[in-house]
Protein backbone atom coordinates (compact mmCIF):
# COMPACT_ATOMS: atom_id res chain seq x y z
CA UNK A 1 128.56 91.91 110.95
CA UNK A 2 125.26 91.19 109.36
CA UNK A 3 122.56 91.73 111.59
CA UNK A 4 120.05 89.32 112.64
CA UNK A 5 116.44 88.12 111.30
CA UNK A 6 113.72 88.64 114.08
CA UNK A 7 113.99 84.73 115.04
CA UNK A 8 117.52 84.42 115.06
CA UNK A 9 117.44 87.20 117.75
CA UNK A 10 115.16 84.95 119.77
CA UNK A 11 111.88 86.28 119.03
CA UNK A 12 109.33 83.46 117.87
CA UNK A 13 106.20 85.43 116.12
CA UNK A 14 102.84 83.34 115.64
CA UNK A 15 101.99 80.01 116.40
CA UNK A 16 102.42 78.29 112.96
CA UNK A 17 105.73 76.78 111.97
CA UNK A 18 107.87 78.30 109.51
CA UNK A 19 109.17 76.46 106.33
CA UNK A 20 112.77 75.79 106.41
CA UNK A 21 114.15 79.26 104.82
CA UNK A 22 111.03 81.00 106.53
CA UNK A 23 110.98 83.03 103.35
CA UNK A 24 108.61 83.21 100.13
CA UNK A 25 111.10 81.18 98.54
CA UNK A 26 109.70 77.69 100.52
CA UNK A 27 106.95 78.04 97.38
CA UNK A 28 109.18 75.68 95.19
CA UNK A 29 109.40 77.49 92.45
CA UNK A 30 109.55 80.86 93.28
CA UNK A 31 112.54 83.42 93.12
CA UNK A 32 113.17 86.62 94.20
CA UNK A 33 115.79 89.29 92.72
CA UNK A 34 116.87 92.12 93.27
CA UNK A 35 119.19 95.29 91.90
CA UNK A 36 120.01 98.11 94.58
CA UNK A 37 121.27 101.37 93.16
CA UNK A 38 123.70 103.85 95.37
CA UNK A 39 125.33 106.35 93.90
CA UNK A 40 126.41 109.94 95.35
CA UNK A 41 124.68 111.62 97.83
CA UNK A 42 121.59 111.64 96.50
CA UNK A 43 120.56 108.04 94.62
CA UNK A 44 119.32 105.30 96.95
CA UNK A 45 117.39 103.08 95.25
CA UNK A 46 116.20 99.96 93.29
CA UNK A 47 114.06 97.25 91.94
CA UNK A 48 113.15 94.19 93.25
CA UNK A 49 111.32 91.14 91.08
CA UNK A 50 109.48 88.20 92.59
CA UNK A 51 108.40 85.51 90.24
CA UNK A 52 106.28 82.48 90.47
CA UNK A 53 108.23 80.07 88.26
CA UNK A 54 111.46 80.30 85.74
CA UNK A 55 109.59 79.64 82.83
CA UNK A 56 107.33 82.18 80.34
CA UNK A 57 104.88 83.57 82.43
CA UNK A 58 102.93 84.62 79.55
CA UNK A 59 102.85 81.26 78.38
CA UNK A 60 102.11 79.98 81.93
CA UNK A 61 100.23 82.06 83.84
CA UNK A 62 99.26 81.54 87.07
CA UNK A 63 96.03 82.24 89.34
CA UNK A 64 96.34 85.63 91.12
CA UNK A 65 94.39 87.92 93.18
CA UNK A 66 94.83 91.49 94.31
CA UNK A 67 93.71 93.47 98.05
CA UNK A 68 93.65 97.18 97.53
CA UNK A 69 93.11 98.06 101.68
CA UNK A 70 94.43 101.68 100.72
CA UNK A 71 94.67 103.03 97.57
CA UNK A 72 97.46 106.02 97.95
CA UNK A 73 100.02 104.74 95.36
CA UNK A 74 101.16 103.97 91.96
CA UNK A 75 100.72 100.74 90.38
CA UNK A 76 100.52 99.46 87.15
CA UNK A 77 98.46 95.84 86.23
CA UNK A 78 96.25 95.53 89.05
CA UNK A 79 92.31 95.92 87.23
CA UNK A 80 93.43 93.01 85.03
CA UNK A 81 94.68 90.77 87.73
CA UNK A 82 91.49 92.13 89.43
CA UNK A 83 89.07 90.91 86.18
CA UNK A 84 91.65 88.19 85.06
CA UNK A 85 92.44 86.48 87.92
CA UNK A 86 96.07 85.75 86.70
CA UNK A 87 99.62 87.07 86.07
CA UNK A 88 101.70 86.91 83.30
CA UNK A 89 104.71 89.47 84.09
CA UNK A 90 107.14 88.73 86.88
CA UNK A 91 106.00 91.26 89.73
CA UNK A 92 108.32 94.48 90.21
CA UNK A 93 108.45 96.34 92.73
CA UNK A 94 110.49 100.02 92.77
CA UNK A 95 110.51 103.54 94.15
CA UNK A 96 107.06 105.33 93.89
CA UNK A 97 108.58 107.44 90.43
CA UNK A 98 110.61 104.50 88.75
CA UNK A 99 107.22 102.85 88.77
CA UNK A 100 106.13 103.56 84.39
CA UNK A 101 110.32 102.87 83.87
CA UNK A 102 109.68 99.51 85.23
CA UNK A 103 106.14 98.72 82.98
CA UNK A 104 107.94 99.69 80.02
CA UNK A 105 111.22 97.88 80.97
CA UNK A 106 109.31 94.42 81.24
CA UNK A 107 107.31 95.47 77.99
CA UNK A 108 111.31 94.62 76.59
CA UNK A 109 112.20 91.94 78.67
CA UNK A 110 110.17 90.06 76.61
CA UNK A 111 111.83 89.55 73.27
CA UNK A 112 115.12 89.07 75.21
CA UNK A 113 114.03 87.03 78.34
CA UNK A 114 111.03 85.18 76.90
CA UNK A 115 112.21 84.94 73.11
CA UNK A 116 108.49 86.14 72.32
CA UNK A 117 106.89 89.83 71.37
CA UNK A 118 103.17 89.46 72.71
CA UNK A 119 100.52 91.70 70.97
CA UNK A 120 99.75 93.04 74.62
CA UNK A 121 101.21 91.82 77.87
CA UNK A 122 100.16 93.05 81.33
CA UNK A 123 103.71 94.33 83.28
CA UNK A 124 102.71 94.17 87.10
CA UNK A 125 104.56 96.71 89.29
CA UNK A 126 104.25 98.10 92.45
CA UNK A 127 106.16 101.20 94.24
CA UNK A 128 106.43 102.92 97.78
CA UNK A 129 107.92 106.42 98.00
CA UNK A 130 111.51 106.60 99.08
CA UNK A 131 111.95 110.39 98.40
CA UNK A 132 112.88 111.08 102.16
CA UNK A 133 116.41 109.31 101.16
CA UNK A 134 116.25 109.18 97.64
CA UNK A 135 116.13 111.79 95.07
CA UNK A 136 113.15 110.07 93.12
CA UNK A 137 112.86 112.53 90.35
CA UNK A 138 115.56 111.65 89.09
CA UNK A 139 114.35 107.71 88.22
CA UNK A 140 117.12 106.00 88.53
CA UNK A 141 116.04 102.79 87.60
CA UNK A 142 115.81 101.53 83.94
CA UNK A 143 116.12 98.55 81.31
CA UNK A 144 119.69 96.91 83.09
CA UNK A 145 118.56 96.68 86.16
CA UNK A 146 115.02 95.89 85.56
CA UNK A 147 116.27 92.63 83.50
CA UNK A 148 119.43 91.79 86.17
CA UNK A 149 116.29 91.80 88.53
CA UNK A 150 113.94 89.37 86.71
CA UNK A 151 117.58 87.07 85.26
CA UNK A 152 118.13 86.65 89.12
CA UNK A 153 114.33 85.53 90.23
CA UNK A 154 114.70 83.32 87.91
CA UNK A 155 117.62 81.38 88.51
CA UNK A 156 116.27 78.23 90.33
CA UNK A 157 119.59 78.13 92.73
CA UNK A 158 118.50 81.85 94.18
CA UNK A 159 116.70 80.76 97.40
CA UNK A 160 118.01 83.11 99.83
CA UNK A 161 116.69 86.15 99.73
CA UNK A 162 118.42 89.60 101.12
CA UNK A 163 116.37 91.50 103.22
CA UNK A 164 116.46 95.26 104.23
CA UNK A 165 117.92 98.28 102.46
CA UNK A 166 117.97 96.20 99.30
CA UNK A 167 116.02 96.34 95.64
CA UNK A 168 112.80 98.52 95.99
CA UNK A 169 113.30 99.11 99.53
CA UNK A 170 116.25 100.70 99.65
CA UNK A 171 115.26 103.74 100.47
CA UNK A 172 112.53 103.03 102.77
CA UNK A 173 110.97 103.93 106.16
CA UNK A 174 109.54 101.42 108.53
CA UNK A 175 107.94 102.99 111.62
CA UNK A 176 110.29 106.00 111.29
CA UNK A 177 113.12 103.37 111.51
CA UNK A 178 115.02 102.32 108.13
CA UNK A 179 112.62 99.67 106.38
CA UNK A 180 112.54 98.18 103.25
CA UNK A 181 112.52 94.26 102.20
CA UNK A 182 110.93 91.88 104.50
CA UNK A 183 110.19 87.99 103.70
CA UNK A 184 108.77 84.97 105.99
CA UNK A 185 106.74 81.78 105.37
CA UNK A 186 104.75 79.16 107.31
CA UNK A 187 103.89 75.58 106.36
CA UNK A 188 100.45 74.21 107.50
CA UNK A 189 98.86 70.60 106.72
CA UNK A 190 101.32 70.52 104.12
CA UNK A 191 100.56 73.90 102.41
CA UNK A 192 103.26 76.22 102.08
CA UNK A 193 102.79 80.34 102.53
CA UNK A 194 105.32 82.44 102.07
CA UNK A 195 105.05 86.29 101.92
CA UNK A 196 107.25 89.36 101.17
CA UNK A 197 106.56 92.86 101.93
CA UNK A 198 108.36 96.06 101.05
CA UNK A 199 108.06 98.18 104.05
CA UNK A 200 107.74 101.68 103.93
CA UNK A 201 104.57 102.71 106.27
CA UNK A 202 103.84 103.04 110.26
CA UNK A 203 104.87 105.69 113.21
CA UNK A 204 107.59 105.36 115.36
CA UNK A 205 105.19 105.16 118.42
CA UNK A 206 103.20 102.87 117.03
CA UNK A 207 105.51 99.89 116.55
CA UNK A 208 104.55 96.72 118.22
CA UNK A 209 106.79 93.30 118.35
CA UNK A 210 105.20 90.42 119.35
CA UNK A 211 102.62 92.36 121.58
CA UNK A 212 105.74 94.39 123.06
CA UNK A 213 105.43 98.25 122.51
CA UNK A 214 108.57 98.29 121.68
CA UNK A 215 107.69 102.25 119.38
CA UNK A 216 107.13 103.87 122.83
CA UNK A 217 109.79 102.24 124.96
CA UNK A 218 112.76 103.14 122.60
CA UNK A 219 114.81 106.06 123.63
CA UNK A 220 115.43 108.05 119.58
CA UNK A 221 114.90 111.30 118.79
CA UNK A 222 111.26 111.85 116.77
CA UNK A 223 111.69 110.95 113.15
CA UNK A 224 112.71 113.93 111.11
CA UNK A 225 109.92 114.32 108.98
CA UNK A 226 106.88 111.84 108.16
CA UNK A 227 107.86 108.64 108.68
CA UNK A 228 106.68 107.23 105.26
CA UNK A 229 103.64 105.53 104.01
CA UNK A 230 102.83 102.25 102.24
CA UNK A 231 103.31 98.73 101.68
CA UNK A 232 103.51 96.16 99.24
CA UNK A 233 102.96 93.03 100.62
CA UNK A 234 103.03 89.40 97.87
CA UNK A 235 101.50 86.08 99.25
CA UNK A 236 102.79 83.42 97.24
CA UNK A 237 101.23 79.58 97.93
CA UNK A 238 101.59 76.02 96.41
CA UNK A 239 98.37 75.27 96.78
CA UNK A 240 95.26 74.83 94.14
CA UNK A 241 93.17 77.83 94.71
CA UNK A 242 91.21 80.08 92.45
CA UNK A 243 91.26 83.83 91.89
CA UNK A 244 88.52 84.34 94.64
CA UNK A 245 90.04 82.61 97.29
CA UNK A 246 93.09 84.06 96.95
CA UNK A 247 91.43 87.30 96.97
CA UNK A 248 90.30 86.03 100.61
CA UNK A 249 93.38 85.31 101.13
CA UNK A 250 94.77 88.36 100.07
CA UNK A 251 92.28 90.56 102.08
CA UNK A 252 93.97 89.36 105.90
CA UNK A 253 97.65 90.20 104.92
CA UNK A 254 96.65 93.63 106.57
CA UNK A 255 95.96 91.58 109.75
CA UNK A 256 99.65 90.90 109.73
CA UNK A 257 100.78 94.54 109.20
CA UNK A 258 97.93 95.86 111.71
CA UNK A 259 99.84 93.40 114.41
CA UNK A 260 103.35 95.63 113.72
CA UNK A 261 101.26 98.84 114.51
CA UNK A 262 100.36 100.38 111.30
CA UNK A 263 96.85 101.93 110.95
CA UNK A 264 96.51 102.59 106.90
CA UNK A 265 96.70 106.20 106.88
CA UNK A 266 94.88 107.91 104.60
CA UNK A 267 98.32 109.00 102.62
CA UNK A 268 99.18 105.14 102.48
CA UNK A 269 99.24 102.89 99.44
CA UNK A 270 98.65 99.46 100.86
CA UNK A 271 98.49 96.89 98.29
CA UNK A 272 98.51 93.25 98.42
CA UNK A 273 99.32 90.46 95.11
CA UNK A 274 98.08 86.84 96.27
CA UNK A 275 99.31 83.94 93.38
CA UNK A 276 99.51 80.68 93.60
CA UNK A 277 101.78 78.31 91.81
CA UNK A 278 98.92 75.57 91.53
CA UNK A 279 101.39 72.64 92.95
CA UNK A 280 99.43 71.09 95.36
CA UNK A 281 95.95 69.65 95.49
CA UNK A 282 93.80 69.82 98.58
CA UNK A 283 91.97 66.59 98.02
CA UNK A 284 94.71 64.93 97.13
CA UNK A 285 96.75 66.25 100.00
CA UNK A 286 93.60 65.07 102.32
CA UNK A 287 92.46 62.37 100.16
CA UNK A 288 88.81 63.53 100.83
CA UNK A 289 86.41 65.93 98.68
CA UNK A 290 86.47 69.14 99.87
CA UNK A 291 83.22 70.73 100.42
CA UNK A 292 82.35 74.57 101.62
CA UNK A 293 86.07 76.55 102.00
CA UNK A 294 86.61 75.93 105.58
CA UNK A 295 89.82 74.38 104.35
CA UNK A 296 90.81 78.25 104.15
CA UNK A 297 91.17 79.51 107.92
CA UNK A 298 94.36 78.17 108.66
CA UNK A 299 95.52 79.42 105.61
CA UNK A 300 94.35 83.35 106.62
CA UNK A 301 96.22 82.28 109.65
CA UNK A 302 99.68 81.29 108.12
CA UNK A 303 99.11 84.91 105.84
CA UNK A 304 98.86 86.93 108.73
CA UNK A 305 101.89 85.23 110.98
CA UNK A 306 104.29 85.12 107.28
CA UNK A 307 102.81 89.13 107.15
CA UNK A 308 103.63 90.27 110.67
CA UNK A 309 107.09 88.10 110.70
CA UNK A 310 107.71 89.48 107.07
CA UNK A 311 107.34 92.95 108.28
CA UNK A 312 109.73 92.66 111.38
CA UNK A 313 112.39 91.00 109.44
CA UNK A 314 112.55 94.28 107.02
CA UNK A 315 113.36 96.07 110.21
CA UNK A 316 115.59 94.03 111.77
CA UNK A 317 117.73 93.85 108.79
CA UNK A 318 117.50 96.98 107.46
CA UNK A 319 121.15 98.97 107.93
CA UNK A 320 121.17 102.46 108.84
CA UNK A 321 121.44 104.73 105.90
CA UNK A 322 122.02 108.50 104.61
CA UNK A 323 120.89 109.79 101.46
CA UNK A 324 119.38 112.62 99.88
CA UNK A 325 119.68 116.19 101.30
CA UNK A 326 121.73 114.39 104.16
CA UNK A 327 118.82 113.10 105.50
CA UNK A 328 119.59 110.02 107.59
CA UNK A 329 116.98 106.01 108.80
CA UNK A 330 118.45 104.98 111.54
CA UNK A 331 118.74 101.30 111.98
CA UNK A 332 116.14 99.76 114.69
CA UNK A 333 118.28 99.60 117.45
CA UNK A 334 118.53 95.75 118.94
CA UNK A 335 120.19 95.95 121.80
CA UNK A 336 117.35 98.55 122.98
CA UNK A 337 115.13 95.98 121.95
CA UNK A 338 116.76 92.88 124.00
CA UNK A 339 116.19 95.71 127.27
CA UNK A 340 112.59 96.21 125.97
CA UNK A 341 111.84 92.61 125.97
CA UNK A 342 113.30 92.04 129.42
CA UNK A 343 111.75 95.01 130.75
CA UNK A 344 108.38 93.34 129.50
CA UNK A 345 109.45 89.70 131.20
CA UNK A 346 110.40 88.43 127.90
CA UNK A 347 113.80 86.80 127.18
CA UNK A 348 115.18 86.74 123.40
CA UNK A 349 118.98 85.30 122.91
């Protein structure tokens, strides 16, 4: 039986309503794909590719931004998004050591997938370490699934989008708990914001749901080992913006995470991508001129609720799993959680 996203359990995060899939894929246009890789004992893992439209992103870019809150991690194309202000690679995201597989794998989606060979391109990929259940010296991932990945995104029928041990995060940790793949959105004077996170950061302890300690009320034995560290976290809107604002924008997805429990330890890669896809236009959503950028606080708003419900989703869908060495993330336990919530005069389904 699958298991449940955090408000089909009965939990309600934030204040702002969600769009109608509550995941990044309310941005019309955007798709999300992923590959997951098991094999023996000792592979878990995967790539995951979130694009902003079907068509040739070299050809149309779009605006971008990046937040670097914590710079423990491997990435590739973040100073030119930084200078650049746009993207023109789908985004990838992959276990820590797959991460230079991926670059170079997009480097050859091109001919194929775009039917053009640019005289330099900018392949945009971001990684968290799954070695605790994953042998990741082995790098696992290469040109097949990298291109399965970025065929699926784009398919404009692809809405849904599988959360947990799936794509990148399948061999994740998410306050000592199996993480991985997280998504949620939130609609706001007619702006859409969706985010997705791959989760692989926080202490057990630590781990707060809606304001409910639920890390310190659950009854588990101490993770095995360090509970993992870093997060990838892509805001995705339909809204006009340029690269600065989204940068703003950008900078309060760590609000969302910081609401979970998660302190950005100094062995944690926390990264954030901010794009927009440039549909909508504030004044002619409002039908006034806009003046100053107070237009922008309820979007921080709907980027830190989509964060924070993004994050809890990973871990309420993640499966338990056991990988490399025998090492073994055990599922978050829900029906500890229902008793948490009641303990704490709270009353999900």
């Amino acid at each position: 039986m699958s298991r449940p996203r955090v408000r089909e359990f009965g939990i309600e995060l934030g204040r702002v309503a969600p769009g109608r899939l509550n995941m990044i894929t309310d941005v019309d246009g955007v798709g999300v794909g992923h590959v997951t890789v098991i094999e023996g004992d000792d592979i878990r893992t995967g790539v995951t590719a979130i694009v902003p439209h079907k068509a040739d992103l070299f050809e149309y870019k779009v605006t971008a931004a990046v937040d670097i809150f914590n710079a423990y991690g491997k990435t590739v194309g973040l100073p030119q998004i930084m200078h650049e202000g746009v993207i023109e690679t789908p985004i990838m995201l992959t276990e820590t050591l797959n991460t230079w597989r991926v670059a170079d794998a997009v480097l050859d989606y091109f001919p194929k997938g775009y039917n053009r060979t640019p005289g330099s391109v900018n392949p945009i990929v971001g990684e968290t370490n799954g070695e605790y259940l994953t042998n990741n010296f082995n790098r696992r991932i290469g040109k097949d699934e990298i291109f399965k990945a970025i065929n699926d995104a784009r398919k404009t029928e692809n809405k849904i989008v599988d959360e947990g041990s799936v794509g990148g995060g399948t061999s994740m940790t998410g306050y000592g708990l199996k993480g991985g793949i997280g998504t949620a959105s939130r609609i706001i004077s007619g702006v859409t914001v969706g985010v997705l996170v791959q989760l692989n950061c926080g202490s057990l302890m630590d781990l707060m749901i809606d304001g409910v300690p639920v890390g310190k009320e659950l009854k588990l034995e101490p993770p095995e080992r360090s509970p993992g560290n870093s997060i990838m976290i892509i805001v995705a809107t339909d809204l006009k913006l340029d690269s600065r604002q989204l940068m703003k924008i950008s900078k309060r997805a760590m609000l969302g995470v910081a609401r979970t429990g998660s302190y950005s330890g100094n062995g944690s890669g926390d990264f954030t991508i901010a794009f927009s896809t440039g549909a909508k236009n504030l004044e002619e959503l409002t039908g006034q001129v806009t003046r100053g950028e107070s237009f922008l606080s309820p979007l921080y708003q709907a980027t830190v609720e989509a964060t924070e419900e993004a994050v809890v989703n990973a871990l309420f869908k993640a499966e338990t799993i056991t990988g490399y060495k025998g090492h073994t993330r055990l599922a978050l336990p829900l029906d500890q959680v229902k008793e948490i919530f009641h303990k704490y005069g709270r009353n999900p389904i």
